[in-house]
Protein backbone atom coordinates (compact mmCIF):
# COMPACT_ATOMS: atom_id res chain seq x y z
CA UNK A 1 -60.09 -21.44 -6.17
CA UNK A 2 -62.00 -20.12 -9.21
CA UNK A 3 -65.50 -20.82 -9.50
CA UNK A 4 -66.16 -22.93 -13.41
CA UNK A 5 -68.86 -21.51 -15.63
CA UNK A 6 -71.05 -24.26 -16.57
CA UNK A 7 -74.01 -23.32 -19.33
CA UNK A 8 -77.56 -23.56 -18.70
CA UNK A 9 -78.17 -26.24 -20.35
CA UNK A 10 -75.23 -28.49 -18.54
CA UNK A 11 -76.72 -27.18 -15.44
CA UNK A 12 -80.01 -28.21 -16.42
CA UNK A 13 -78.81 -32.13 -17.45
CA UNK A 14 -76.65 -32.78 -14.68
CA UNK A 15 -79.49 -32.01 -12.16
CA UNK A 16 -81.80 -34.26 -14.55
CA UNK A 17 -79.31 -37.50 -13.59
CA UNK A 18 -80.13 -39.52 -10.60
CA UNK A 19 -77.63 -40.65 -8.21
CA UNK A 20 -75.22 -37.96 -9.64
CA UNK A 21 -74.01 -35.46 -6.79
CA UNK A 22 -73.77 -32.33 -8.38
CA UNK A 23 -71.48 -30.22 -5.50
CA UNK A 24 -68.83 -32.86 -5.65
CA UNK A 25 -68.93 -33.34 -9.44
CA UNK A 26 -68.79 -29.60 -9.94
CA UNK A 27 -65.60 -29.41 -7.43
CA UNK A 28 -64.00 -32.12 -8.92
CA UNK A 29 -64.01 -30.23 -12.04
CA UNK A 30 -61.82 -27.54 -10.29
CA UNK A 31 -59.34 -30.09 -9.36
CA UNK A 32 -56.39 -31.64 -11.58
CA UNK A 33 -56.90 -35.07 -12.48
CA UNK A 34 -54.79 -37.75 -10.73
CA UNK A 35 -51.44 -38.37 -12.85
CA UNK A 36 -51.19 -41.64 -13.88
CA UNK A 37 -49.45 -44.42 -15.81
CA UNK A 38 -49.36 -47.28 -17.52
CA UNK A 39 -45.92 -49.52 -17.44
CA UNK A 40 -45.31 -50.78 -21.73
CA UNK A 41 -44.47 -54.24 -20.87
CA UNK A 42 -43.11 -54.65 -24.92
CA UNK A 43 -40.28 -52.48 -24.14
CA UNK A 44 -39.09 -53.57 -21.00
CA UNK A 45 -40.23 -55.45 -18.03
CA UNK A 46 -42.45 -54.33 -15.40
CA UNK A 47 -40.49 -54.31 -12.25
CA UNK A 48 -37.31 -53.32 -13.92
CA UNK A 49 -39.22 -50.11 -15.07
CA UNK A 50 -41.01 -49.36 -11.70
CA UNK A 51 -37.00 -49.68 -9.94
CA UNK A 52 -36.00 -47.52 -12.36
CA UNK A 53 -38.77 -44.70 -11.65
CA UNK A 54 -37.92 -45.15 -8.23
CA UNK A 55 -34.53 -44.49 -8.27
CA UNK A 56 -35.43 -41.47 -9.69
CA UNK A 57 -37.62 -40.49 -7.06
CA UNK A 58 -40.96 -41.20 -8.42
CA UNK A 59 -44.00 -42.60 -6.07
CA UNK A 60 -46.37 -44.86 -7.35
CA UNK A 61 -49.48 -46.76 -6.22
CA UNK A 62 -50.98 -49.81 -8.21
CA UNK A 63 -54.37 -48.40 -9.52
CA UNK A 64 -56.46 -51.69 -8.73
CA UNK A 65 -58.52 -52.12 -11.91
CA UNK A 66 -55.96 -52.23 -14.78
CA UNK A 67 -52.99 -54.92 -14.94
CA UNK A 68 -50.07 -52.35 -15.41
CA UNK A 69 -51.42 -49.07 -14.26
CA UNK A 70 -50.19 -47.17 -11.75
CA UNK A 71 -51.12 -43.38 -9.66
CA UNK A 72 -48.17 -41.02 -9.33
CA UNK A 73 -47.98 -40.15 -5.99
CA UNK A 74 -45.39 -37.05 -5.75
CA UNK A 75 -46.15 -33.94 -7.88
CA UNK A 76 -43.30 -34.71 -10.65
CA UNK A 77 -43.51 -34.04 -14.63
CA UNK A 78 -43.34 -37.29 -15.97
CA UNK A 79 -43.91 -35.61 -19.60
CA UNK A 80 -40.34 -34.28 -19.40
CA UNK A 81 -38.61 -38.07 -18.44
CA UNK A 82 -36.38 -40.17 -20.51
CA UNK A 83 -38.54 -43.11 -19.52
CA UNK A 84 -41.53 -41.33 -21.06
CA UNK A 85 -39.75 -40.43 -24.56
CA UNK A 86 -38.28 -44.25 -25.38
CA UNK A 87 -41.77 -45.70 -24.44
CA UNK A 88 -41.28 -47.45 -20.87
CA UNK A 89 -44.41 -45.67 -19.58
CA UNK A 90 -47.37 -44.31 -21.39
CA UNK A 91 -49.00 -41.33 -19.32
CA UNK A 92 -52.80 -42.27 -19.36
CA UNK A 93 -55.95 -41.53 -17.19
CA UNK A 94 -56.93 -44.34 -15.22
CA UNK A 95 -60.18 -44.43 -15.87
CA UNK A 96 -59.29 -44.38 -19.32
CA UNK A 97 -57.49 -47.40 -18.88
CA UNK A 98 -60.54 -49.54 -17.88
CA UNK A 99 -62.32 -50.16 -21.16
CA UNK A 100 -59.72 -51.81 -22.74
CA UNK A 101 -59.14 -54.44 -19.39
CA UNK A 102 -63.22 -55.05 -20.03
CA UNK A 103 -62.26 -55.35 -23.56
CA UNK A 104 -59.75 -57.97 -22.31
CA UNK A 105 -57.50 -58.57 -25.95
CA UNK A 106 -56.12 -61.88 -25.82
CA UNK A 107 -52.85 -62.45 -27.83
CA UNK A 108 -53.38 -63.54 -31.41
CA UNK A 109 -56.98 -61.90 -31.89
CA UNK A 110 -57.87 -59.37 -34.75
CA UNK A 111 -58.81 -56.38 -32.75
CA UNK A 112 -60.10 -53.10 -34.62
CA UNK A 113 -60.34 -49.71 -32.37
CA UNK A 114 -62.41 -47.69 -34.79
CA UNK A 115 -61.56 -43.90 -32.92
CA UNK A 116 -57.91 -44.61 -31.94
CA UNK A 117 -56.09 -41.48 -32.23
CA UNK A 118 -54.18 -40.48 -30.17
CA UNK A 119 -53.12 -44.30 -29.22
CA UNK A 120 -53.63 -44.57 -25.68
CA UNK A 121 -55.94 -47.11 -26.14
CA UNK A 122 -54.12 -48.77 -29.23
CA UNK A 123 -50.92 -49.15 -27.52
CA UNK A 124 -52.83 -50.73 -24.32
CA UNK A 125 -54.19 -53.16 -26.89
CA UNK A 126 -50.66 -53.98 -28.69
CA UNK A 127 -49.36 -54.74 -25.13
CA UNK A 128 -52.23 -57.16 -24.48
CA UNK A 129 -51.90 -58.81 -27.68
CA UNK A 130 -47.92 -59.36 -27.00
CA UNK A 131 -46.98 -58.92 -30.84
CA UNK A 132 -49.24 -61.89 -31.89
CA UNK A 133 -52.31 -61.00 -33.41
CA UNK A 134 -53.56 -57.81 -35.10
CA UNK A 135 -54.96 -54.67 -34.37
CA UNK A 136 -56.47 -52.07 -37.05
CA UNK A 137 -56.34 -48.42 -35.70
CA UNK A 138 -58.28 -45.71 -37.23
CA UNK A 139 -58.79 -42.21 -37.08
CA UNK A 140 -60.65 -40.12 -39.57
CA UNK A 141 -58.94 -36.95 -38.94
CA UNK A 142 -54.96 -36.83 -40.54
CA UNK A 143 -53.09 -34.73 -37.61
CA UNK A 144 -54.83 -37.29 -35.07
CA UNK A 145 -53.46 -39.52 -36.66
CA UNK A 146 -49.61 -38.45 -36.95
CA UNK A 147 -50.20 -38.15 -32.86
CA UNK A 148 -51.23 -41.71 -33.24
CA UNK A 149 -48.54 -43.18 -35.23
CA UNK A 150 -45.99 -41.32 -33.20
CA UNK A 151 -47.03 -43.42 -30.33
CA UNK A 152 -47.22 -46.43 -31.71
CA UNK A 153 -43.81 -46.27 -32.34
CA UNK A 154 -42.72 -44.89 -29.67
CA UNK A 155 -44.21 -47.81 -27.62
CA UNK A 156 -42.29 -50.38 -30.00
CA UNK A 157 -46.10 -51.95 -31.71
CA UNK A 158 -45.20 -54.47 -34.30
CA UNK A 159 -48.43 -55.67 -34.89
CA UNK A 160 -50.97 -52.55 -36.32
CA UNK A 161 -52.04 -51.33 -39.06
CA UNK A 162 -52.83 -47.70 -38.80
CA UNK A 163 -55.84 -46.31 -41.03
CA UNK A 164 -57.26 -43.10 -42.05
CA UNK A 165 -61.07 -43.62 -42.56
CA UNK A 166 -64.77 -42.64 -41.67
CA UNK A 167 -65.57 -45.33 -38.99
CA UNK A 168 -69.13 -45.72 -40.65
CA UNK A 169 -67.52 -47.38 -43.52
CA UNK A 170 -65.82 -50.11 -42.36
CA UNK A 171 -68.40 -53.06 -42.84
CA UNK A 172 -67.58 -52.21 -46.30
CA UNK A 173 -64.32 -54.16 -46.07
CA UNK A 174 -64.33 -55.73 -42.92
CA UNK A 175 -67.56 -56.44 -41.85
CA UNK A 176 -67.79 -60.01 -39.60
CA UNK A 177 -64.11 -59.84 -39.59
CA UNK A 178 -62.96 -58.80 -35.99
CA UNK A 179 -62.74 -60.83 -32.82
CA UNK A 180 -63.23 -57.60 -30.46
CA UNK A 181 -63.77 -54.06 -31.39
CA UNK A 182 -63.12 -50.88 -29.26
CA UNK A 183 -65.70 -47.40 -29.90
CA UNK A 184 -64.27 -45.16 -27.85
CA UNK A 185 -66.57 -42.61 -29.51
CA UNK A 186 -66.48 -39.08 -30.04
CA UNK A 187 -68.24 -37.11 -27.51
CA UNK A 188 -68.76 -33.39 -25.27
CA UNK A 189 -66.23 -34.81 -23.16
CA UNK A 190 -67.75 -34.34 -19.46
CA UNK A 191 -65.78 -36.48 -17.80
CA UNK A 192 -62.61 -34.38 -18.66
CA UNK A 193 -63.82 -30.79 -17.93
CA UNK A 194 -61.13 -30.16 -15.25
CA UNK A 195 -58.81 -30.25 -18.41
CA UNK A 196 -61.06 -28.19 -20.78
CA UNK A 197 -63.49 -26.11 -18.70
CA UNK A 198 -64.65 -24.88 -22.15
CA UNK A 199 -66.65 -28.71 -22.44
CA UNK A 200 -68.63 -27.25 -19.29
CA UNK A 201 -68.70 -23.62 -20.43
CA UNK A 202 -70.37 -24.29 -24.02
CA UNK A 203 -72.25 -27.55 -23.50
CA UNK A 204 -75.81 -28.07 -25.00
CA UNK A 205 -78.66 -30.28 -25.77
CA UNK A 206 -78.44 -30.05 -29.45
CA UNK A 207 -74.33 -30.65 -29.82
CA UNK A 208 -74.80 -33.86 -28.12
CA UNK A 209 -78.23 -34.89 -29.58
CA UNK A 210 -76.20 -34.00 -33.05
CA UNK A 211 -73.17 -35.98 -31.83
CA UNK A 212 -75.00 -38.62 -30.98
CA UNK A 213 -75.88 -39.68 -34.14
CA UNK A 214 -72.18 -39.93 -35.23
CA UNK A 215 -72.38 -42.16 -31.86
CA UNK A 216 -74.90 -44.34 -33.21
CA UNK A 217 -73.34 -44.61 -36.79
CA UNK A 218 -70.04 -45.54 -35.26
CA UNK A 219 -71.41 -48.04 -32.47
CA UNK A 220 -73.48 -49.82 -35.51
CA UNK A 221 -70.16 -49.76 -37.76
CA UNK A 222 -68.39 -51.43 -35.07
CA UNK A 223 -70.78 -53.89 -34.34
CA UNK A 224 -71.34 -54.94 -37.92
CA UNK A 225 -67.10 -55.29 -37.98
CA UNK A 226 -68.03 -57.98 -35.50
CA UNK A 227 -67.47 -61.82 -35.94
CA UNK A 228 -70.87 -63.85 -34.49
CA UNK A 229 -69.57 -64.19 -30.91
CA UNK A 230 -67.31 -61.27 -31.05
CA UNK A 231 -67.01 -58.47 -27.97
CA UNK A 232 -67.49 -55.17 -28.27
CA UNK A 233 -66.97 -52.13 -25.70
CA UNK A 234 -68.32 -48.58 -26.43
CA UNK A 235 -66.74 -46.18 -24.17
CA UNK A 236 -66.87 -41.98 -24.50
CA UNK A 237 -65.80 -40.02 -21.53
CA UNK A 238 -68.98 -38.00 -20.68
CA UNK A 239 -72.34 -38.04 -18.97
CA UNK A 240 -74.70 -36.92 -21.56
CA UNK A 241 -77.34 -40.49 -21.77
CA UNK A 242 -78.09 -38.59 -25.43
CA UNK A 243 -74.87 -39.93 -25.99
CA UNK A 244 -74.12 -43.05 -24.00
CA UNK A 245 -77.40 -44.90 -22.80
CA UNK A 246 -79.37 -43.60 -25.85
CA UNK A 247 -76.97 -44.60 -28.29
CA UNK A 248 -76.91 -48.56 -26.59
CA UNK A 249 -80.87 -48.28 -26.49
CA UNK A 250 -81.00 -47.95 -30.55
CA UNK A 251 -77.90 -50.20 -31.17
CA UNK A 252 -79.55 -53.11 -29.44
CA UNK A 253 -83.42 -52.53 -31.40
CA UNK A 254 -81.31 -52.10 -34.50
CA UNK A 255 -79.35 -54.47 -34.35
CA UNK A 256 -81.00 -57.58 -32.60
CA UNK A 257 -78.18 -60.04 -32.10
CA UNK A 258 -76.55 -57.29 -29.69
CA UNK A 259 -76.40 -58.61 -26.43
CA UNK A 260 -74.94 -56.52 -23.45
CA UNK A 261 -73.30 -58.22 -20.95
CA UNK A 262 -72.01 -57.03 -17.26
CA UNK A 263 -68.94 -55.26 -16.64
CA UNK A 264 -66.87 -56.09 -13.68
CA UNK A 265 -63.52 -54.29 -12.02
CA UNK A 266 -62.11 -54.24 -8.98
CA UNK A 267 -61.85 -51.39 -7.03
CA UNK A 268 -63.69 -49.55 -9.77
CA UNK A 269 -66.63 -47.05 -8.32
CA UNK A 270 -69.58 -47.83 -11.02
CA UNK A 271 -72.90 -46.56 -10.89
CA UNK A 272 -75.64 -49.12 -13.39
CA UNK A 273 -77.02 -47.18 -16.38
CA UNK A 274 -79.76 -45.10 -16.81
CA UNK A 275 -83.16 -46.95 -17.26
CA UNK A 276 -85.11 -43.47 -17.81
CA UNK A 277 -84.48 -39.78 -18.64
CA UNK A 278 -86.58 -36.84 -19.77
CA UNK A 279 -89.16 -38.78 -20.77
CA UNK A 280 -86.65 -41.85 -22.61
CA UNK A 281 -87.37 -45.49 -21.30
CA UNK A 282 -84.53 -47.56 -22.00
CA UNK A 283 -84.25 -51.20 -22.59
CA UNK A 284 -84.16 -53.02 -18.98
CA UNK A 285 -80.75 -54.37 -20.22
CA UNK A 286 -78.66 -51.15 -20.13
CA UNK A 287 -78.80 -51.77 -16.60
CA UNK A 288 -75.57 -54.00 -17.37
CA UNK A 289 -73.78 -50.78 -18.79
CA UNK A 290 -71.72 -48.81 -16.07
CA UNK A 291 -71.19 -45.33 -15.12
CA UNK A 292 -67.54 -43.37 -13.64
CA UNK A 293 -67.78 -40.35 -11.75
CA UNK A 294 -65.00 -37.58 -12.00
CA UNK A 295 -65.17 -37.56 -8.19
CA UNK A 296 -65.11 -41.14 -7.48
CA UNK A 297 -61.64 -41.81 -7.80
CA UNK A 298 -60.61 -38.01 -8.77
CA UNK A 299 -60.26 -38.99 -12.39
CA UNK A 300 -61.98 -39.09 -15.70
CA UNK A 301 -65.61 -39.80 -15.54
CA UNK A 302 -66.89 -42.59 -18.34
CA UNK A 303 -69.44 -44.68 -19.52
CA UNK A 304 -68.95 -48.37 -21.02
CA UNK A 305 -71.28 -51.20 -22.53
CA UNK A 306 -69.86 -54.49 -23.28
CA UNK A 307 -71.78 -55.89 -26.24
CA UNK A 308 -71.88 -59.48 -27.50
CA UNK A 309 -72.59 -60.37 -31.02
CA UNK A 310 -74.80 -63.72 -30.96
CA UNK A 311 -76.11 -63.96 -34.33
CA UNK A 312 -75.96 -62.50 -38.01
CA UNK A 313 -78.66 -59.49 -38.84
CA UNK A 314 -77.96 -59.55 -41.91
C-alpha cells in the first residue's frame, strides 16, 4: 500500500486536534470508503427493493443511524445496476446520511438546503417529506446543478424547486420563511481524502481560513432563512475547526437568537466539539456540536451543529 502525501500544513493541524489519532486517520485515508446505500422509499417499497437486491446477490447490513441506509457487504458495482438507474437506491456515504436524520424533515414542512448539488441530501429530504411539503434546492454553480436535477428526477421528487443562486442572498426573498434549513457547506473536504488524496496533498491554513468566510456567510444566510423556532444543521465533511467550530463560534455572537442544541444517533461514533485551538476559545456551547472520524466507522469523517432559532435579530 502506497504511502499518501499530506502537506505541512495538514500535518501540522491534525497533530494540533485533541482526541484525534493521527496513525489510524492517516491509514484510513489509504482505504476505500465503505459502499453504501440508501433504499428511495418514493419509488418503491423498502423490503420489496432489499428482496430484489438480494436476488441479485447483493449483501447488505442496516447502517444503525439512518432510517433507510444500508452497508454493502460483497465487493459489487452497484453504479452499473438497473436498480441504481430508475432510482430504487441512491448510492450515498453513510456518514453523509446523518445530518439530514438530525435534520429530521417532517412531511409538509418548507425545507431549504442552501448547497444541494449534487442531491444526495435533497433527495433524502424529498423522501422524508413524502411529497407533502416543499423543499428549495440550490446550488450556485450551473453543471452542479444539472447533476442535481438529474437526480431529482431520477429519484421521482415531486415536491422541489431547484435554484441557481449565491446562498448569501437568500434572506433577500426568503428570509423567516423556512421551517428547517440544511448548510452542508463548502469545505477542504478532509473527511473524504481516501477519494481525493489531492484534499490531503494541497491543504493549507489560508484556503480554509479563506473558505471559511464563505462558511460563515452561508451559515448566517441560512439562519436568517429561518422561521423563529426553526432548525438548522450545518454540516461540511472535514476537520479544519477554521471551518466548522469557528464558523458556529461567530454564527452564535452574531446572531444571538442561535441556540445549539445536542445531536443524538445511534450507533454513531461522535467525538464533542472543540472548546479551544491555537489560541481560539470557543463558546462553552459548541460542546453540543459533534465530530465523525474517517476511521470510526471506515467512512466519511464530518462535523454537524444543530441550531435553533428562538427569537428575531432583526
Amino acid at each position: 500500500m502506497s504511502t499518501i502525501k499530506i502537506s505541512e500544513d495538514l500535518r501540522n493541524l491534525l497533530y494540533s486536534l485533541p482526541e484525534v489519532d493521527v496513525e489510524s486517520l492517516l491509514e484510513s485515508y489509504q482505504k476505500p470508503i465503505r459502499q453504501s446505500i440508501r433504499v428511495n422509499t418514493l419509488k418503491a417499497r423498502e423490503e420489496d427493493v432489499l428482496n430484489i437486491l438480494r436476488e441479485k446477490g447483493v449483501e447488505l447490513e442496516k447502517i444503525p443511524w439512518t432510517r433507510y441506509g444500508y452497508w454493502v457487504i460483497n465487493d459489487i458495482n452497484l453504479s452499473n445496476m438497473l436498480e441504481h438507474m430508475l432510482g430504487l437506491i441512491y448510492i450515498q456515504g453513510a456518514v453523509s446520511m446523518a445530518p439530514v436524520e438530525v435534520l429530521s424533515p417532517k412531511p409538509g414542512e418548507f425545507i431549504l438546503d442552501l448547497c444541494a448539488a449534487p442531491g444526495s441530501k435533497t433527495t433524502q429530504i424529498a423522501q422524508a417529506l413524502q411529497g407533502e411539503g416543499v423543499i428549495v434546492a440550490n446550488d450556485v454553480n450551473v453543471k452542479r446543478i444539472r447533476a442535481l436535477s438529474s437526480n431529482v428526477q431520477r429519484c421521482g421528487v415531486i415536491n422541489c424547486v431547484i435554484t441557481q443562486a449565491d446562498g448569501r442572498k437568500f434572506p433577500l426573498w426568503a428570509k423567516g420563511f423556512f421551517d428547517k434549513v440544511l448548510v452542508d457547506a463548502p469545505c477542504t473536504s478532509l473527511g473524504i481524502v481516501s477519494k481525493d488524496w489531492g484534499a490531503a496533498k494541497n491543504w493549507s491554513f489560508r484556503a480554509s481560513e479563506r473558505l471559511s468566510k464563505l462558511q460563515l456567510s452561508l451559515a448566517i444566510s441560512g439562519f436568517d432563512c429561518l422561521k423563529v423556532g426553526g432548525v438548522m444543521i450545518y454540516a461540511t465533511c472535514t476537520l479544519s475547526p477554521q471551518e466548522n467550530e469557528w464558523v458556529i463560534d461567530r454564527l452564535i455572537t452574531i446572531r444571538p437568537s442561535a441556540r445549539l442544541k445536542s445531536i443524538k444517533l445511534e450507533g454513531l461514533k461522535m467525538s464533542k466539539g472543540i472548546l479551544e485551538w491555537q489560541h481560539n476559545k470557543f463558546n462553552p456551547e459548541l460542546e453540543q456540536c459533534v465530530r465523525v472520524y474517517p476511521y470510526e466507522h471506515e467512512a466519511e469523517g464530518f462535523f454537524m451543529a444543530k441550531i435553533v432559532k428562538e427569537g428575531d435579530d432583526s
